[in-house]
C-alpha atoms as a PDB file:
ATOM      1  CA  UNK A   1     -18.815 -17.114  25.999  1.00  0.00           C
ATOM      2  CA  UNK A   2     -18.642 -14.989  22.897  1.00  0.00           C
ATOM      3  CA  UNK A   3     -16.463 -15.844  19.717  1.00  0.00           C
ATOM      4  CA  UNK A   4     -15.782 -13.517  17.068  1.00  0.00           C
ATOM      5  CA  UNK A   5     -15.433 -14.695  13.556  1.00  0.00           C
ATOM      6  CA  UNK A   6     -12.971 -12.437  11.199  1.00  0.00           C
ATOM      7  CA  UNK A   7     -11.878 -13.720   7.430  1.00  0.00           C
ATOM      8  CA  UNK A   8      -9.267 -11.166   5.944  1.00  0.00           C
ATOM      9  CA  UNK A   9      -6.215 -10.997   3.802  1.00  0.00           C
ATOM     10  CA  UNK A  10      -4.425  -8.007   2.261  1.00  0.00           C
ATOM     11  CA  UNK A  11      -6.416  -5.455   3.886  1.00  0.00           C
ATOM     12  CA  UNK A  12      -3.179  -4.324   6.659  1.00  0.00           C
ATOM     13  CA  UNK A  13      -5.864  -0.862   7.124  1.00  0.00           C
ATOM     14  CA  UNK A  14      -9.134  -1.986   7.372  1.00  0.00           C
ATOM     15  CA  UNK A  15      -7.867  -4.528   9.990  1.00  0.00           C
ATOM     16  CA  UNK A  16      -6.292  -2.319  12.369  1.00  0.00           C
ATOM     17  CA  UNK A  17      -9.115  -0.649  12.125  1.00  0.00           C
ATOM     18  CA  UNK A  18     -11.129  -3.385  13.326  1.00  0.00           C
ATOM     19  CA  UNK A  19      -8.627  -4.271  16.033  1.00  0.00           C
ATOM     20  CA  UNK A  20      -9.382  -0.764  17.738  1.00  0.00           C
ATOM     21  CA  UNK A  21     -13.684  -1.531  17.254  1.00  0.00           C
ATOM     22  CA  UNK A  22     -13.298  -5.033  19.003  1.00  0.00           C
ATOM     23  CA  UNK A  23     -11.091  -3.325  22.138  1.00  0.00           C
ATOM     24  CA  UNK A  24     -13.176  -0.682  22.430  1.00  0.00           C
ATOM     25  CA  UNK A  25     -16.440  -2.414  23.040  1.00  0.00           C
ATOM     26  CA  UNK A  26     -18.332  -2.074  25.876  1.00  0.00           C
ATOM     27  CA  UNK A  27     -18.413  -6.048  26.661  1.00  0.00           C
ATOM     28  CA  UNK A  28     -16.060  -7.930  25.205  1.00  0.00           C
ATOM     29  CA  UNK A  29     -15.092 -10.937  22.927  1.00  0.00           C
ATOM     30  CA  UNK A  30     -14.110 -14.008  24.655  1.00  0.00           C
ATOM     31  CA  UNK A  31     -12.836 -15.693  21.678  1.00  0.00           C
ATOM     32  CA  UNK A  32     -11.330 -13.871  18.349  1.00  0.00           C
ATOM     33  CA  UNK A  33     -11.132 -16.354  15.184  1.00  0.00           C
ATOM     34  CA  UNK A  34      -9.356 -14.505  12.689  1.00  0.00           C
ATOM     35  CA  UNK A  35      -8.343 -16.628   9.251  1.00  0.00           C
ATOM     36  CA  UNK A  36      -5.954 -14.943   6.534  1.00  0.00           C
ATOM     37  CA  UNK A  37      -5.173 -15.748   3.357  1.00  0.00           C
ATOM     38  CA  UNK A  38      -3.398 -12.592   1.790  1.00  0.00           C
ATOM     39  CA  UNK A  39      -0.530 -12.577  -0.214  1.00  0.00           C
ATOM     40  CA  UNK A  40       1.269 -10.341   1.956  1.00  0.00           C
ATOM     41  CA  UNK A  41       2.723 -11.023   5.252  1.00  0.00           C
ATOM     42  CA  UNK A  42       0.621 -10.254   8.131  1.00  0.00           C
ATOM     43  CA  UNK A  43       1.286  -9.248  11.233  1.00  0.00           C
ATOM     44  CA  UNK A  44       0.156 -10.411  13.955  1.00  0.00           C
ATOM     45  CA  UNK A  45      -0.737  -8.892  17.277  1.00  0.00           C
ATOM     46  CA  UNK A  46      -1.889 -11.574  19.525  1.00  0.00           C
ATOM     47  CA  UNK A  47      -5.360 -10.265  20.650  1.00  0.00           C
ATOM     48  CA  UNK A  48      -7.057 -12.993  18.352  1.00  0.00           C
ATOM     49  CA  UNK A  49      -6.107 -16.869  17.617  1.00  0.00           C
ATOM     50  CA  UNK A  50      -4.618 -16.708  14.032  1.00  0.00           C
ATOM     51  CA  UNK A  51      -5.272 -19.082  11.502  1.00  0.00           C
ATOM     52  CA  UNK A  52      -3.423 -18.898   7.788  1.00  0.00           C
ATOM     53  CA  UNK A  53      -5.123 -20.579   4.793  1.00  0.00           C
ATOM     54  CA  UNK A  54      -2.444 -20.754   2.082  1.00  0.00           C
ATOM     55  CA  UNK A  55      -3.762 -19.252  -0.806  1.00  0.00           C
ATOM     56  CA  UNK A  56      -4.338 -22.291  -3.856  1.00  0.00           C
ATOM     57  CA  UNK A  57      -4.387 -21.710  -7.670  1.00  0.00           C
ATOM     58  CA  UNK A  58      -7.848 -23.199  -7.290  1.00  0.00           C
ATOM     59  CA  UNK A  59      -9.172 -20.636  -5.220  1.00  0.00           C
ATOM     60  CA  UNK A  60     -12.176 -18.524  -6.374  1.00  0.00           C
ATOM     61  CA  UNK A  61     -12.032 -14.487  -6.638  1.00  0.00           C
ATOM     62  CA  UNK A  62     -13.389 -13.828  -3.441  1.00  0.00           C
ATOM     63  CA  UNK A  63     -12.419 -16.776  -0.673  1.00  0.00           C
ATOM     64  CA  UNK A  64     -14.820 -16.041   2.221  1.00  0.00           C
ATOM     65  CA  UNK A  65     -16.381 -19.200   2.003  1.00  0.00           C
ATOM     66  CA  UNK A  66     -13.441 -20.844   2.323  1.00  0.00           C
ATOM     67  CA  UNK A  67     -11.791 -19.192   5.135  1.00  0.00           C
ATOM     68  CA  UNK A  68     -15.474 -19.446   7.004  1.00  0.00           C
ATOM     69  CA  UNK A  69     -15.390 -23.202   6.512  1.00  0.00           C
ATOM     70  CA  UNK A  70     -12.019 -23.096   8.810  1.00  0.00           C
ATOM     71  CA  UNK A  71     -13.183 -20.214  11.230  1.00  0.00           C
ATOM     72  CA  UNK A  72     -16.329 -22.189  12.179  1.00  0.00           C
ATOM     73  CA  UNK A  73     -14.455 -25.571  13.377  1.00  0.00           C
ATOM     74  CA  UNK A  74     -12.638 -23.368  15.794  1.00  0.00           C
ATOM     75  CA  UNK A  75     -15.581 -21.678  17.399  1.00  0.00           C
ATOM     76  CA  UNK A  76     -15.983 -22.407  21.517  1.00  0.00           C
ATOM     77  CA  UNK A  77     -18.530 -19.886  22.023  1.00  0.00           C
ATOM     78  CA  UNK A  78     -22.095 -19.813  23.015  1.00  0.00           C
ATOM     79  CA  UNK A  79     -22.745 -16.831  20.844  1.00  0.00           C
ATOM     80  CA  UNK A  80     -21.433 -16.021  17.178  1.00  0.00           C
ATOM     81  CA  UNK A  81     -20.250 -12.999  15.500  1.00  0.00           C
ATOM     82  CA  UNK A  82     -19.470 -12.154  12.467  1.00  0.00           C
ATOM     83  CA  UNK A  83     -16.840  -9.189  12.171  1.00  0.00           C
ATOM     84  CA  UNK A  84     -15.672  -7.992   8.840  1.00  0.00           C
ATOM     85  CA  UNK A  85     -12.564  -6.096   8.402  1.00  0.00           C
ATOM     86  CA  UNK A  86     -13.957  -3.258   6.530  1.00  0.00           C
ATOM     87  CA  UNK A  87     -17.274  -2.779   8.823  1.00  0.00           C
ATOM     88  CA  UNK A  88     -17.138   0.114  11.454  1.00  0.00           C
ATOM     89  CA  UNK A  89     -18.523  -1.274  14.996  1.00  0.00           C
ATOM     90  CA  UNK A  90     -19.796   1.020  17.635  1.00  0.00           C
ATOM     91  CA  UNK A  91     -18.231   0.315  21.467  1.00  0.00           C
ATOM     92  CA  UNK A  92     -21.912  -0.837  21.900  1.00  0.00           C
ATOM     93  CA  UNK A  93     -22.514  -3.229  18.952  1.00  0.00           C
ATOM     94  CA  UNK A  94     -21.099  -6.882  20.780  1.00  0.00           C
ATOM     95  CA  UNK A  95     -23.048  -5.851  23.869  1.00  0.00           C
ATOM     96  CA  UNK A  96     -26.641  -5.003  22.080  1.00  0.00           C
ATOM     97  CA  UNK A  97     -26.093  -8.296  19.438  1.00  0.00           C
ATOM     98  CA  UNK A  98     -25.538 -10.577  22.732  1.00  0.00           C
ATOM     99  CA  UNK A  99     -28.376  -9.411  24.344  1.00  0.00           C
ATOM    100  CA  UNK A 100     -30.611 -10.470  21.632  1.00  0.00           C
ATOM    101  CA  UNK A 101     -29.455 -13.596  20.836  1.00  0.00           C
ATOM    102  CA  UNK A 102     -30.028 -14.504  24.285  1.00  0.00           C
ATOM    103  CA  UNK A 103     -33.861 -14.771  22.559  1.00  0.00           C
ATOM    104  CA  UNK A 104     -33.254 -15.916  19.376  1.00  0.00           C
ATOM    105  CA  UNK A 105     -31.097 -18.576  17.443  1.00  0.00           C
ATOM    106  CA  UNK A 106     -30.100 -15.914  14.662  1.00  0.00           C
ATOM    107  CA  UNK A 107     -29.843 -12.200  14.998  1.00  0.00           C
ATOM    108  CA  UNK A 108     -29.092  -9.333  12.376  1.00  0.00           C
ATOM    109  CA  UNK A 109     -29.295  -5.333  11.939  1.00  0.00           C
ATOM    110  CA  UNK A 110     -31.073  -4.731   8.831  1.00  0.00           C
ATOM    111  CA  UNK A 111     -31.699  -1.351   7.003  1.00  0.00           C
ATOM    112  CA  UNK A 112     -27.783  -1.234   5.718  1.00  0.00           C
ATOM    113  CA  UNK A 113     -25.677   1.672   6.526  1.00  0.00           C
ATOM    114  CA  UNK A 114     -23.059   1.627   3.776  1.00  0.00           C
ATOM    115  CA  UNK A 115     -20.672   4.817   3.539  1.00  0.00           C
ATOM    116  CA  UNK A 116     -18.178   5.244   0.778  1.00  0.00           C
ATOM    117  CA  UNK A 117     -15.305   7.003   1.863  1.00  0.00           C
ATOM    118  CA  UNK A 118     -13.233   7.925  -0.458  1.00  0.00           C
ATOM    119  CA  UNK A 119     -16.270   9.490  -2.138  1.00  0.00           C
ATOM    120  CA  UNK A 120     -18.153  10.973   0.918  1.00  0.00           C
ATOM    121  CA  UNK A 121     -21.060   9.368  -0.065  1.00  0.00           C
ATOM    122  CA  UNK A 122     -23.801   7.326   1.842  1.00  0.00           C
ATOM    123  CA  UNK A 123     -26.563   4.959   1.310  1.00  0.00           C
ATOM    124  CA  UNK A 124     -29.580   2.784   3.345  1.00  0.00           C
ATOM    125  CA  UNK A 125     -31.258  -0.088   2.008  1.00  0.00           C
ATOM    126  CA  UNK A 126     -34.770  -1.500   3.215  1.00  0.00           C
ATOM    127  CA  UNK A 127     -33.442  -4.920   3.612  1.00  0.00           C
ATOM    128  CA  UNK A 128     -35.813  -6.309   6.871  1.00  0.00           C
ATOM    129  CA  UNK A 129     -35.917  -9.773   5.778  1.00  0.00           C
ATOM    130  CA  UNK A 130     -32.356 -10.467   6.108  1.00  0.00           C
ATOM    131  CA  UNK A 131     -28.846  -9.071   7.527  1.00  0.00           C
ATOM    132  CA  UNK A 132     -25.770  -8.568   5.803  1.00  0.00           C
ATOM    133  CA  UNK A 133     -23.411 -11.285   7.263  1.00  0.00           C
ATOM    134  CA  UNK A 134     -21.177  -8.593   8.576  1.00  0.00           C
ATOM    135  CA  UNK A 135     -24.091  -7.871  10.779  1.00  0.00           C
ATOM    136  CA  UNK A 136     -25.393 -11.439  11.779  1.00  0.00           C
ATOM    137  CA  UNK A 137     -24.412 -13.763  15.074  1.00  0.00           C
ATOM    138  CA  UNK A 138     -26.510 -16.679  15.690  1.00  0.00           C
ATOM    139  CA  UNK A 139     -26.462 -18.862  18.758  1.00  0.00           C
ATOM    140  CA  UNK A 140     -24.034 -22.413  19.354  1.00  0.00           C
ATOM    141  CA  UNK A 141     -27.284 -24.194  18.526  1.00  0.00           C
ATOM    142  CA  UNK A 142     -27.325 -22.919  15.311  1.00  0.00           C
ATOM    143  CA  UNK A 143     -24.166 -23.244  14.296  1.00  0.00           C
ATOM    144  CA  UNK A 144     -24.479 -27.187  12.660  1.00  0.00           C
ATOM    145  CA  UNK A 145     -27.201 -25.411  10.339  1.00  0.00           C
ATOM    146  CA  UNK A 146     -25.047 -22.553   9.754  1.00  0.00           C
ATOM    147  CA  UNK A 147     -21.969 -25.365   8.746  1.00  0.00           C
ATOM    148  CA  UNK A 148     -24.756 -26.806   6.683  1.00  0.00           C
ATOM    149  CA  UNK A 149     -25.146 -23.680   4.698  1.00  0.00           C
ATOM    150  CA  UNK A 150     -21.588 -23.051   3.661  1.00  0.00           C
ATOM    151  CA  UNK A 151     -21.754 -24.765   0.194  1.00  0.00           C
ATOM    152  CA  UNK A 152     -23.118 -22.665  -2.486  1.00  0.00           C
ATOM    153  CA  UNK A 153     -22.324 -19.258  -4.352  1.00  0.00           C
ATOM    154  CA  UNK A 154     -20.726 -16.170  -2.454  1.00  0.00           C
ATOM    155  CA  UNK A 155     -23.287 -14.798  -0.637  1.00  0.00           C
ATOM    156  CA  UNK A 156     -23.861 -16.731   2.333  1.00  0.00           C
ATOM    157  CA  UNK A 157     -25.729 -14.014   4.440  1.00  0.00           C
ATOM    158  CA  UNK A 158     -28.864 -15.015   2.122  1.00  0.00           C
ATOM    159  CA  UNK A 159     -28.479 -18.749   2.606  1.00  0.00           C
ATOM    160  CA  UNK A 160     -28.257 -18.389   6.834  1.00  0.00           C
ATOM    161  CA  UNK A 161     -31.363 -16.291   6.600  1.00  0.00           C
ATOM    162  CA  UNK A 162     -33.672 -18.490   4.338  1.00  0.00           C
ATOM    163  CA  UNK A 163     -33.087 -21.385   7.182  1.00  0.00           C
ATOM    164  CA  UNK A 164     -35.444 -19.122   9.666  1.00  0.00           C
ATOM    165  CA  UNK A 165     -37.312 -16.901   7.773  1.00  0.00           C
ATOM    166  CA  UNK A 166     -39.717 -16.662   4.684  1.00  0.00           C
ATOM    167  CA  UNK A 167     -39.342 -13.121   4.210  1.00  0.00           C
ATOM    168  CA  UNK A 168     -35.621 -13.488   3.740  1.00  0.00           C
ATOM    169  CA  UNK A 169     -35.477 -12.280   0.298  1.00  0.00           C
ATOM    170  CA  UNK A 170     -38.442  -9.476   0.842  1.00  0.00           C
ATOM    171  CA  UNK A 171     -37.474  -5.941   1.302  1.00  0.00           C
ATOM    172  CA  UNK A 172     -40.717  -4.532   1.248  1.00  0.00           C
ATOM    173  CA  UNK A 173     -41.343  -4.849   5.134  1.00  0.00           C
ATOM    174  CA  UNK A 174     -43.168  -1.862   6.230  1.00  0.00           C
ATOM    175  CA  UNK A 175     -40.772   0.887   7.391  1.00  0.00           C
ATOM    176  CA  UNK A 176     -42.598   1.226  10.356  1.00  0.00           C
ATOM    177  CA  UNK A 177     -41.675  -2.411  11.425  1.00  0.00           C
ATOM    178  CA  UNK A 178     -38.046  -1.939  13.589  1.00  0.00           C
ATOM    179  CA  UNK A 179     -38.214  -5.438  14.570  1.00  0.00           C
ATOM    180  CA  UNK A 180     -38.929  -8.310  12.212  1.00  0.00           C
ATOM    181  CA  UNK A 181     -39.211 -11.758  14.077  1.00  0.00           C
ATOM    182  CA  UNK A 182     -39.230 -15.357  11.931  1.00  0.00           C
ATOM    183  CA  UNK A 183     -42.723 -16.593  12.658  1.00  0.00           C
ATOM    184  CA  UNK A 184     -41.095 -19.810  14.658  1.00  0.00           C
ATOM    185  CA  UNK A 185     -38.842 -16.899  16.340  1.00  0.00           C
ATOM    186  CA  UNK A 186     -35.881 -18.539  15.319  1.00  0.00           C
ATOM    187  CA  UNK A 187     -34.440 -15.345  14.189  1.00  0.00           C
ATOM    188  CA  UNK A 188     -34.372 -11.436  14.256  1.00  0.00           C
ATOM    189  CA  UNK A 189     -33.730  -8.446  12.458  1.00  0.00           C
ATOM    190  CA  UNK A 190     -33.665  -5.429  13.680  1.00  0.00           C
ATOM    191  CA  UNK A 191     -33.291  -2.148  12.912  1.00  0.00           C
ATOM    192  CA  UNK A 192     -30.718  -0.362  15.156  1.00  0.00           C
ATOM    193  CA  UNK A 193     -31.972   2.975  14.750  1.00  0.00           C
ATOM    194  CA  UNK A 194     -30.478   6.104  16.708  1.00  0.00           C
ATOM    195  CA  UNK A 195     -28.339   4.026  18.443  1.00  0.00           C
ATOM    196  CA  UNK A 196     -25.954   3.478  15.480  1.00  0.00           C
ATOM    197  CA  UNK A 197     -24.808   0.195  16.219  1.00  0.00           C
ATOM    198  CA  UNK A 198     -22.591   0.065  12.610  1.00  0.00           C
ATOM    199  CA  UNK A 199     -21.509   1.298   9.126  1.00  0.00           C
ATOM    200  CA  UNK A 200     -20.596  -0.813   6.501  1.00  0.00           C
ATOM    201  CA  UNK A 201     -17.332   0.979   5.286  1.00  0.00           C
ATOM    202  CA  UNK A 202     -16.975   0.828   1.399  1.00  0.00           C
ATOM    203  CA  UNK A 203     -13.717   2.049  -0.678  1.00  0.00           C
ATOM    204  CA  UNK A 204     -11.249   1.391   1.672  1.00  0.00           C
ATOM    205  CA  UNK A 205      -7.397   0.338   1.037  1.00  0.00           C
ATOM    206  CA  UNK A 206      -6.758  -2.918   0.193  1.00  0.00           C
ATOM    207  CA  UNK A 207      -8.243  -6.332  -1.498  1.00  0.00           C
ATOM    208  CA  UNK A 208     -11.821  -5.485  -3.257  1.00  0.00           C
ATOM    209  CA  UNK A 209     -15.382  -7.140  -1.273  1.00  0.00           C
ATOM    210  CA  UNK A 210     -17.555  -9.142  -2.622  1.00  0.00           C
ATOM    211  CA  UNK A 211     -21.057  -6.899  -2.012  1.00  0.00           C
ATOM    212  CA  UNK A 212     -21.531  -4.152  -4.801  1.00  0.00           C
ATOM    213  CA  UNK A 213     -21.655  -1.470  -2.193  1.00  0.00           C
ATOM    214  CA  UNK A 214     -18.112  -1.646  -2.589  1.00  0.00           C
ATOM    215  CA  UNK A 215     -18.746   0.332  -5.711  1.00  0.00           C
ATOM    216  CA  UNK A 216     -19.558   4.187  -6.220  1.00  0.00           C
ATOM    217  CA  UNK A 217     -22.651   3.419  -7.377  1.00  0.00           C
ATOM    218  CA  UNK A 218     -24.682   6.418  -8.862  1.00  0.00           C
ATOM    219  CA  UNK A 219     -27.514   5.826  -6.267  1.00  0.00           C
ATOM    220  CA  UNK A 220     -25.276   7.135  -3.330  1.00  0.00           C
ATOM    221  CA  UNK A 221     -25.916  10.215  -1.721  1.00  0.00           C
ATOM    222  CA  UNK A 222     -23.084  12.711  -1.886  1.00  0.00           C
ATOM    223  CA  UNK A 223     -21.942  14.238   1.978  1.00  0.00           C
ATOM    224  CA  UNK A 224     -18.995  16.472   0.957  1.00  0.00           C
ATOM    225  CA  UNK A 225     -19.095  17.834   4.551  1.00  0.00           C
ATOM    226  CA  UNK A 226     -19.358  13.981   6.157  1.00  0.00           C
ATOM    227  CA  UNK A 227     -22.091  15.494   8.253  1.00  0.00           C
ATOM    228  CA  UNK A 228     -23.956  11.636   8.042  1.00  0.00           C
ATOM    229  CA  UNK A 229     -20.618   9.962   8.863  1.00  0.00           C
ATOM    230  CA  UNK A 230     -20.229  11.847  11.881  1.00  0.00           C
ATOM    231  CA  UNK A 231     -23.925  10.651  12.724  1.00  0.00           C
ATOM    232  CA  UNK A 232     -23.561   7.310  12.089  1.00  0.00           C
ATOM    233  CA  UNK A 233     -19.954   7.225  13.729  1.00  0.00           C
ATOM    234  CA  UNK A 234     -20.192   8.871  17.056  1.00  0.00           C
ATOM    235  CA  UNK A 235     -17.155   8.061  19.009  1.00  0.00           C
ATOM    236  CA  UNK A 236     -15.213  11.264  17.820  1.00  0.00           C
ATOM    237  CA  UNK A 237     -11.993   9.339  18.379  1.00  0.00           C
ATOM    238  CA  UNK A 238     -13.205   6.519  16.047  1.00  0.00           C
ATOM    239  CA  UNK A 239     -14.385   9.250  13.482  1.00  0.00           C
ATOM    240  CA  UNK A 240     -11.105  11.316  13.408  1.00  0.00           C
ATOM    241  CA  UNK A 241      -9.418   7.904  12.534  1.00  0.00           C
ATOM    242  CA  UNK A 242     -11.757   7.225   9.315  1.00  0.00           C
ATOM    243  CA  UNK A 243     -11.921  11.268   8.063  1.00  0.00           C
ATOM    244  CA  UNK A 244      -7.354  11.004   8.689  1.00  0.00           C
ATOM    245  CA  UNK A 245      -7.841   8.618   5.573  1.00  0.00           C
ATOM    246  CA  UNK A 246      -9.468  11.265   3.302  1.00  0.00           C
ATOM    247  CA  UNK A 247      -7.557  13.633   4.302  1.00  0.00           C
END
């Protein structure tokens, strides 16, 4: 059994968006956690099991870690997956990141795709040591660590990935290394490579991230023509739907 774990709020485009990845993938969720917190109302479709966090005055800036410490009391699955509402996922993604958890407790996808839209601009990091949380599941056995790891600053990714492996905060990993294994194999990451598993989708309508891809940084690579887009997001339907935005 596979649960997905979704926290959102305010972000009405992003997560349709996300509602057409999840039923267009190849094997599907069995289990959708979705928790909201937005100001605005949200409506609801029914494909997931909805949970709303009032939002408190005590509340930090960015509420992730919040909403995750709800999502993860609900979870029945065998597998975990985190899917964020601004993250493109190929049909193939839930497929390829159950298969390799069926080997180890934590997987990722490392070397980050992150596209800005409104700018038409891309970027790749070299991060091998860790995933981005967006692109992390780990197995049921994992999860009492991964409940353990909740309490601390924003970026929880980091945390999940020190548990299995040294190298979590190196991102010097030779490039020629597509699979980095923990050296208990507790954990993967692996570089997805032509088959273009995901993009993280920066600039998009709605409440700000919390990762400063979400800014047009100077380091991005301009692609007025969206020529690397249309690589990275091959499903022409799903790549009509992102360039309709720009448009």
């Amino acid at each position: 059994m596979i649960t997905a774990v979704t926290c959102t709020g305010d972000r009405p485009v992003c997560f349709s968006l996300l509602e057409q990845w999840v039923k267009d993938q190849t094997v599907k969720v069995d289990q959708w956690i979705v928790v909201e917190d937005g100001k605005s109302q949200f409506q609801e479709s029914g494909a997931y099991e909805l949970f709303r966090r009032t939002p408190q005055k005590s509340d930090p800036k960015f509420t992730m870690i919040l909403n995750l410490e709800l999502a993860l009391q609900k979870v029945k699955g065998d597998v975990v997956l985190f899917l964020e509402d601004d993250e493109y996922y190929a049909p193939e993604y839930v497929e390829q990141m159950n298969r390799e958890l069926g080997s180890f407790q934590l997987v990722g996808i490392g070397r980050s795709k992150y596209y800005h839209l409104p700018g038409r601009k891309w970027y790749r990091h070299q991060n091998m040591g860790h995933a981005s949380l967006a692109q992390t599941g780990f197995q049921r056995s994992f999860l009492k660590t991964a409940l353990g790891c909740l309490k601390g600053d924003m970026f929880y990714d980091i945390r999940l990935w020190r548990m299995v492996n040294k190298d979590a905060d190196n991102l010097r990993i030779p490039s020629s290394n597509c699979r980095h294994q923990s050296f208990n194999r507790d954990g993967l990451v692996f570089d997805d490579g032509d088959s273009m598993l995901y993009v993280g989708m920066k600039g998009l309508p709605g409440r700000g991230g919390i990762g400063i891809g979400h800014r047009e940084l100077a380091y991005y690579v301009p692609d007025p023509k969206m020529s690397v887009l249309s690589n990275w997001v091959r499903n022409e339907h799903h790549f009509k739907l992102y360039t309709d935005l720009v448009r």
